[in-house]
PDB file of N, CA and C in Angstrom:
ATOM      1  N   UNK A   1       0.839  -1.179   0.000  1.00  0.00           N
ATOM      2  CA  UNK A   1       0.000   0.000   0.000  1.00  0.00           C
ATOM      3  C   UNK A   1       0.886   1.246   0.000  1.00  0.00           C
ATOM      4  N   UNK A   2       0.881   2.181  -0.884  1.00  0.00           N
ATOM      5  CA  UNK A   2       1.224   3.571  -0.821  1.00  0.00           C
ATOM      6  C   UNK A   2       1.087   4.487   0.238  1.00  0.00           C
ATOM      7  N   UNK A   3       1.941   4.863   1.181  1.00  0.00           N
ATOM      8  CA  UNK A   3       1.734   6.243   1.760  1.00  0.00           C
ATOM      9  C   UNK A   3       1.027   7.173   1.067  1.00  0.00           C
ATOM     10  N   UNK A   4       0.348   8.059   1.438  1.00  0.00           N
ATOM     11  CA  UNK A   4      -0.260   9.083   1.559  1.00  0.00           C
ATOM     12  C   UNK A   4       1.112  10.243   1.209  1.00  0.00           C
ATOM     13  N   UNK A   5       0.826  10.941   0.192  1.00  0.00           N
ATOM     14  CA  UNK A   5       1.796  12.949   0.536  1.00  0.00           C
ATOM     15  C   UNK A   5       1.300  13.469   0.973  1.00  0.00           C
ATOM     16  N   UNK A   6       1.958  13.978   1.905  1.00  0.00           N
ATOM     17  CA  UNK A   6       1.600  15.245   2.489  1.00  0.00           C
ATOM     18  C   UNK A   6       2.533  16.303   2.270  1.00  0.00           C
ATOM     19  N   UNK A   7       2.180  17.799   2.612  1.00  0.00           N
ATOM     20  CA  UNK A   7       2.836  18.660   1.915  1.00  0.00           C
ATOM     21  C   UNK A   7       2.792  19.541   3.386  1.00  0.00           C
ATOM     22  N   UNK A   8       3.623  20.592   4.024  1.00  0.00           N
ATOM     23  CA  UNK A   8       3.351  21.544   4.683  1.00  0.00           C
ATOM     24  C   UNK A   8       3.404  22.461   4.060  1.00  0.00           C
ATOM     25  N   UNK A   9       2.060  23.125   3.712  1.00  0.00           N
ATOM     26  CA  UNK A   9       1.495  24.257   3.474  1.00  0.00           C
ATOM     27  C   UNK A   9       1.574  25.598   4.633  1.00  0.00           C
ATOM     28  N   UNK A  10       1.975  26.885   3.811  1.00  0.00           N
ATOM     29  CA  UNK A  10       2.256  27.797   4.784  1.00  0.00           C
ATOM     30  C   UNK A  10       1.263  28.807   4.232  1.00  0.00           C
ATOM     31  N   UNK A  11       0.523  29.074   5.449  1.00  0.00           N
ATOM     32  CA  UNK A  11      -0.972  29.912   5.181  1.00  0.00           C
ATOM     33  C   UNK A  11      -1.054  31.202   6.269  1.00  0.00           C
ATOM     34  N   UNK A  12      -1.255  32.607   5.288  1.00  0.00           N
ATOM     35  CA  UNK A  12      -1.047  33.762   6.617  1.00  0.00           C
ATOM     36  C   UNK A  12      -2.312  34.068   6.972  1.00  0.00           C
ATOM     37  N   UNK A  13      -2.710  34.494   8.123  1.00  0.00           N
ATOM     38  CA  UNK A  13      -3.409  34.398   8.942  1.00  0.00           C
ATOM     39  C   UNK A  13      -3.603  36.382   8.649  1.00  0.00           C
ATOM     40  N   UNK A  14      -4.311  36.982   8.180  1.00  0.00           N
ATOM     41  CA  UNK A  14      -4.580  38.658   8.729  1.00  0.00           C
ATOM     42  C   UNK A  14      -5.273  39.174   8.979  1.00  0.00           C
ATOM     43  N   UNK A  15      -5.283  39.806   9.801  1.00  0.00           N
ATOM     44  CA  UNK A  15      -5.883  40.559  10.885  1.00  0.00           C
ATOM     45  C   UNK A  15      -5.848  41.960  10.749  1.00  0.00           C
ATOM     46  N   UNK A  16      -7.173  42.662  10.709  1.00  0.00           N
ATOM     47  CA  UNK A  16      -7.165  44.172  10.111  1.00  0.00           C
ATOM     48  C   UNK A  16      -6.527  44.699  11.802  1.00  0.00           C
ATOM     49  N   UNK A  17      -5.407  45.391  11.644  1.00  0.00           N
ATOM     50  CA  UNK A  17      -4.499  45.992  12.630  1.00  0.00           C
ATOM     51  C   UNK A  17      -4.053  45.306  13.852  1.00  0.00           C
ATOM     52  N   UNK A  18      -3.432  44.109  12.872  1.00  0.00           N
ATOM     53  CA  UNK A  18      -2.518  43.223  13.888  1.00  0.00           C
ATOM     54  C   UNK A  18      -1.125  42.927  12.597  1.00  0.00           C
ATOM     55  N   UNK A  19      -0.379  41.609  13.280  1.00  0.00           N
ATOM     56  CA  UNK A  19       0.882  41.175  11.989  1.00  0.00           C
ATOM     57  C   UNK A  19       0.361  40.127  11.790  1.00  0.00           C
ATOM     58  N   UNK A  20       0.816  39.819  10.582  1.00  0.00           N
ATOM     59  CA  UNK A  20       0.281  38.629   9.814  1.00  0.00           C
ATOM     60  C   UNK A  20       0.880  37.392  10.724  1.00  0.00           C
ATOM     61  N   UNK A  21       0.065  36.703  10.760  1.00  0.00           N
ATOM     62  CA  UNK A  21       0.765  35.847  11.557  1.00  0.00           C
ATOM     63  C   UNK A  21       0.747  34.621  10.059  1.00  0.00           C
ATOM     64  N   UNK A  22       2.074  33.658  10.078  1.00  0.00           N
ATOM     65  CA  UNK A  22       2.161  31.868   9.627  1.00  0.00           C
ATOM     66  C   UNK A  22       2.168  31.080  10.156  1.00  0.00           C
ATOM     67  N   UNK A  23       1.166  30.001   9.832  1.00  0.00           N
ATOM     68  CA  UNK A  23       1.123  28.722  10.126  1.00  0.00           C
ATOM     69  C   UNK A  23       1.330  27.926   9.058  1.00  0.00           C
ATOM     70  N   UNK A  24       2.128  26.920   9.625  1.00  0.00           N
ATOM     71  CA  UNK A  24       2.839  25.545   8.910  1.00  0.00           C
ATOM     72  C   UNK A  24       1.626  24.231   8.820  1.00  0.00           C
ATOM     73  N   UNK A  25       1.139  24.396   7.809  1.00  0.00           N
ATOM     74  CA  UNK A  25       0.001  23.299   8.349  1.00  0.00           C
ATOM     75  C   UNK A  25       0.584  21.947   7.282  1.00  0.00           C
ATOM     76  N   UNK A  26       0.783  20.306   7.890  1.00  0.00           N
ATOM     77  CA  UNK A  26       1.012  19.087   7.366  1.00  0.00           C
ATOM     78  C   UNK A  26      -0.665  18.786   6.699  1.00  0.00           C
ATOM     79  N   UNK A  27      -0.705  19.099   5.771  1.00  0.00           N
ATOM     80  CA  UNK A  27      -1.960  18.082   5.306  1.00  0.00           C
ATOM     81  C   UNK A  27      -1.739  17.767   3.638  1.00  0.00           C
ATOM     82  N   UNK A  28      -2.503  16.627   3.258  1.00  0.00           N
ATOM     83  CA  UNK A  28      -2.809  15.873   1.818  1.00  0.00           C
ATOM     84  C   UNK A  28      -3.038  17.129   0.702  1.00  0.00           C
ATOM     85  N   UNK A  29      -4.230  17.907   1.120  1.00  0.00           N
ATOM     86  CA  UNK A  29      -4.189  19.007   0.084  1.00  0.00           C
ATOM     87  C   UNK A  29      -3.881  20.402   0.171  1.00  0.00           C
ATOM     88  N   UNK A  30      -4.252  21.661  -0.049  1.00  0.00           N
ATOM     89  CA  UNK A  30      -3.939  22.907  -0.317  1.00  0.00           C
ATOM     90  C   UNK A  30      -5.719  23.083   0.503  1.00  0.00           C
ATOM     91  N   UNK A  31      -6.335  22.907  -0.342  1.00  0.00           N
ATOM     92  CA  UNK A  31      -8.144  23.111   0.392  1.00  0.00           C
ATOM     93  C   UNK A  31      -7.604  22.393   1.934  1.00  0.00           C
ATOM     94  N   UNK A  32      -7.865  21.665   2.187  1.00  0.00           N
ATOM     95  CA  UNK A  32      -7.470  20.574   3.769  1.00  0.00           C
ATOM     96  C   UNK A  32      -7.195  21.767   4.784  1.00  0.00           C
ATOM     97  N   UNK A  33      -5.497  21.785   4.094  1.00  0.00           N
ATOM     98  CA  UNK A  33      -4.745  23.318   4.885  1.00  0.00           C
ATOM     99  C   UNK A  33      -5.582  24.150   4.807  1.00  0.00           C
ATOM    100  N   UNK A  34      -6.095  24.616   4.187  1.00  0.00           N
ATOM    101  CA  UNK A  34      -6.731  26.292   4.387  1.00  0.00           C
ATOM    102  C   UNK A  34      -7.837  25.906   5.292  1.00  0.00           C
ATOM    103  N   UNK A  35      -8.468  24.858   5.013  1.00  0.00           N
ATOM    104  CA  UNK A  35     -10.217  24.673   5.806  1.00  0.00           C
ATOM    105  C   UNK A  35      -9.359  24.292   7.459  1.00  0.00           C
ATOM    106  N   UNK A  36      -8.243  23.755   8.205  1.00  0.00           N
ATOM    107  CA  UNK A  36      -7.691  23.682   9.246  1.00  0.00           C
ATOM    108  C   UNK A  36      -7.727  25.116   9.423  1.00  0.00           C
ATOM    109  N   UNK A  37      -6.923  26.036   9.039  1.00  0.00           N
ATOM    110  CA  UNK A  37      -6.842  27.406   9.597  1.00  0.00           C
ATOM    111  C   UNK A  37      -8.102  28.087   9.626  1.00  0.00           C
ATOM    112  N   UNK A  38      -8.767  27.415   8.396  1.00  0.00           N
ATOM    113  CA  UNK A  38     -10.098  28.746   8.606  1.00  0.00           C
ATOM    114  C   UNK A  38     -10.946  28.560   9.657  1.00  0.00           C
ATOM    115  N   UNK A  39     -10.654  26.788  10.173  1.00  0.00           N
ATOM    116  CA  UNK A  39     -11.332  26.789  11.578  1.00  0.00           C
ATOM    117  C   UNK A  39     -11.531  27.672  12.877  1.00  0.00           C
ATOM    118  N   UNK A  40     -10.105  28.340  12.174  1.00  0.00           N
ATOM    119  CA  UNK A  40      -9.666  29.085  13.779  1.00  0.00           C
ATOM    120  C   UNK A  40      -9.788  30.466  13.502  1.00  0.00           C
ATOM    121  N   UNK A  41     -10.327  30.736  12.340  1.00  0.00           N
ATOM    122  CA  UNK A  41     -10.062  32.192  11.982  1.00  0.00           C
ATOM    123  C   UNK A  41     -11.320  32.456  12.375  1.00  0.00           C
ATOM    124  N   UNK A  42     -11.635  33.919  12.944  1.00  0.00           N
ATOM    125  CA  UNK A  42     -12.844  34.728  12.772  1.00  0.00           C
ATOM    126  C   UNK A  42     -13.468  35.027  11.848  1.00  0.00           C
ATOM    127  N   UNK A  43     -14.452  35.568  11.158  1.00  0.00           N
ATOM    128  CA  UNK A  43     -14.868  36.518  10.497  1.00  0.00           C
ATOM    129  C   UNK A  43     -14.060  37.376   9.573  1.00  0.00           C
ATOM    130  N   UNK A  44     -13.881  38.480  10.573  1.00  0.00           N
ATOM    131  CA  UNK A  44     -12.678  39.147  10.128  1.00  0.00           C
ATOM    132  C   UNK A  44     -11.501  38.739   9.837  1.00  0.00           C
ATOM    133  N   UNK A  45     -11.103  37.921   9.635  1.00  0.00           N
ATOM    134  CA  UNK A  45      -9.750  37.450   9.774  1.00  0.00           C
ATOM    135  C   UNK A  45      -9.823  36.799   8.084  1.00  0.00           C
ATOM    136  N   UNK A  46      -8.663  36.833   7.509  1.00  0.00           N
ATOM    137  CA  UNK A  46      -8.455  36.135   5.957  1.00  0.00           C
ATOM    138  C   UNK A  46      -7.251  35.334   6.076  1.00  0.00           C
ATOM    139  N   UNK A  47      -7.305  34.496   5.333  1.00  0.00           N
ATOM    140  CA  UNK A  47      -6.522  33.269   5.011  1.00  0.00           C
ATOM    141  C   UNK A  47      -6.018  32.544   3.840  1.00  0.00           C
ATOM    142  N   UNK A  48      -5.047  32.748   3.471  1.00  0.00           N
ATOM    143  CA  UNK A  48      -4.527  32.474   2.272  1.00  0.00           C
ATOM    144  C   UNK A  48      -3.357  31.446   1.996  1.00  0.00           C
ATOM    145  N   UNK A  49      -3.138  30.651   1.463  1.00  0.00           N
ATOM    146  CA  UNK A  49      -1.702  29.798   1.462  1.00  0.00           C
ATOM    147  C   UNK A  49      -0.703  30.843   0.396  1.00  0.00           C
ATOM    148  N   UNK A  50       0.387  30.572   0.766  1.00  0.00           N
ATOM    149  CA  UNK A  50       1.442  31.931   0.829  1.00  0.00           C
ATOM    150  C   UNK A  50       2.562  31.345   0.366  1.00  0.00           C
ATOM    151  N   UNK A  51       2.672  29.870   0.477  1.00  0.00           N
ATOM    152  CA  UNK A  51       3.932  28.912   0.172  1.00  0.00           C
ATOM    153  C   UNK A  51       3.829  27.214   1.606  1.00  0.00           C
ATOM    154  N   UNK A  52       4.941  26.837   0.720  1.00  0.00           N
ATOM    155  CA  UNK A  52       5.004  25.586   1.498  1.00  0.00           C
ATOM    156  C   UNK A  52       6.675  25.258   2.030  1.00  0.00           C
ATOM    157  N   UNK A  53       7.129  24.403   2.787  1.00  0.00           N
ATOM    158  CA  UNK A  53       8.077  24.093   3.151  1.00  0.00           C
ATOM    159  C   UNK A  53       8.868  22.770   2.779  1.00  0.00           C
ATOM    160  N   UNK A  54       9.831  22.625   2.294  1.00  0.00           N
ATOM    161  CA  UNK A  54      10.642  21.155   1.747  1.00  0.00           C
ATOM    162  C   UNK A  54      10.337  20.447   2.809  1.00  0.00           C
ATOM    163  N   UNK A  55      10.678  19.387   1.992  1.00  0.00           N
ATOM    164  CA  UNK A  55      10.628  17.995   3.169  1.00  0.00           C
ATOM    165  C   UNK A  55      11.661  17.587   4.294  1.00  0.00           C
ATOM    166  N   UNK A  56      12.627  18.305   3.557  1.00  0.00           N
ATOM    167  CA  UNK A  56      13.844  18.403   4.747  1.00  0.00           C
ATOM    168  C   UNK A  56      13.275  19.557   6.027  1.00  0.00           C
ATOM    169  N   UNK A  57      13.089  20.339   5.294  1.00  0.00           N
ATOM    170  CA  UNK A  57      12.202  21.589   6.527  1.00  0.00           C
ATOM    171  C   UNK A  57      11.249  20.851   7.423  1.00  0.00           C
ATOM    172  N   UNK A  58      10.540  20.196   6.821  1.00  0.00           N
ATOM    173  CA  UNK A  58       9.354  19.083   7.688  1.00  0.00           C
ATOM    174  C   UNK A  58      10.244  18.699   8.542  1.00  0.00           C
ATOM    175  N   UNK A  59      11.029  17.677   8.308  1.00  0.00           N
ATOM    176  CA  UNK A  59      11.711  16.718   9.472  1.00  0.00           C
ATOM    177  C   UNK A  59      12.248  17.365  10.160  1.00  0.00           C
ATOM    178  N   UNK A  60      12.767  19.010  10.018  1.00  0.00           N
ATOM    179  CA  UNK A  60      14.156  19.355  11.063  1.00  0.00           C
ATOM    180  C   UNK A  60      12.749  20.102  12.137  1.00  0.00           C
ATOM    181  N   UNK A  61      11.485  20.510  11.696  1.00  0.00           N
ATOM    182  CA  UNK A  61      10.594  20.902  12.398  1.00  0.00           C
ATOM    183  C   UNK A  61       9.981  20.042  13.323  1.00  0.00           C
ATOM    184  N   UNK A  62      10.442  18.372  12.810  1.00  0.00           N
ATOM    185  CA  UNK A  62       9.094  17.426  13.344  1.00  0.00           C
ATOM    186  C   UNK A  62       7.141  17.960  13.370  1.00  0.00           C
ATOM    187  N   UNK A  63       7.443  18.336  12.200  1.00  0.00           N
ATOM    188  CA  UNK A  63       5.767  18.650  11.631  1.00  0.00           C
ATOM    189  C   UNK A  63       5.302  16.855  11.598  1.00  0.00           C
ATOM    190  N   UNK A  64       4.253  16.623  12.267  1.00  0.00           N
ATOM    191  CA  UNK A  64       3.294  15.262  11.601  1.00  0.00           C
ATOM    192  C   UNK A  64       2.383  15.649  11.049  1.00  0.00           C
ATOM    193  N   UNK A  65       1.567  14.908  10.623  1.00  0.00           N
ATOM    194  CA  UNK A  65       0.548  15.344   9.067  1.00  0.00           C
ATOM    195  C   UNK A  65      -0.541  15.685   9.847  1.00  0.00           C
ATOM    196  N   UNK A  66      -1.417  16.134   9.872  1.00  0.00           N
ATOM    197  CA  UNK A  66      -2.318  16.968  10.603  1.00  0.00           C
ATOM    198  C   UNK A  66      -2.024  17.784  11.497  1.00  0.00           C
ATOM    199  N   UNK A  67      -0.775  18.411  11.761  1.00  0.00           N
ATOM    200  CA  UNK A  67      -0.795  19.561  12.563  1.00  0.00           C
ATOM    201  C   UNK A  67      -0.361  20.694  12.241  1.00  0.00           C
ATOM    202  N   UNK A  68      -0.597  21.436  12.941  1.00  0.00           N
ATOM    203  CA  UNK A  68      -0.908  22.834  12.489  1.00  0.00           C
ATOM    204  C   UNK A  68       0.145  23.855  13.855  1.00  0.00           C
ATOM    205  N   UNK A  69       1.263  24.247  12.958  1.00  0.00           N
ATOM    206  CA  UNK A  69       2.140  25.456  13.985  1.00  0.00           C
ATOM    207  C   UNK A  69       2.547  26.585  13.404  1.00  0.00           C
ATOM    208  N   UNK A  70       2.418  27.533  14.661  1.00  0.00           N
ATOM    209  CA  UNK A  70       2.115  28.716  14.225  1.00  0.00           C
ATOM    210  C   UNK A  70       4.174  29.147  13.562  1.00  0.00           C
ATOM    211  N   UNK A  71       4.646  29.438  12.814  1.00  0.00           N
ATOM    212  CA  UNK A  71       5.986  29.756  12.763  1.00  0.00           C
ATOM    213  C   UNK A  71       6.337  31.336  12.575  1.00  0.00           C
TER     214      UNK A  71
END
């Protein structure tokens, strides 16, 4: 059986008169990642994927596939 890819997707978080904040999110797709963050977002708040991180970046982070950190 095939593993699953996963990708860490990097999605900014903004906030009308705050800093953008990034999160590193491990998931299968690009939609996946964004619908994890938009969980947490308000209303006001927008969410966009912005870039992703190599796989070497994954491991030196210890990202596992469904989680979500703020970097």
């Amino acid at each position: 059986m095939k593993r699953e890819k996963h990708t860490a997707y990097l999605i900014a978080v903004h906030e009308r008169r705050e800093a953008v904040r990034v999160y590193a999110v491990v998931a299968n797709w690009a939609e996946a990642a964004l619908a994890q963050v938009g969980a947490l977002a308000t209303e006001d708040m927008q969410v966009e994927i912005v870039g992703a991180l190599s796989r070497d970046m994954v491991r030196r982070l210890g990202l596992k596939p469904g989680e979500t950190r703020m970097i």
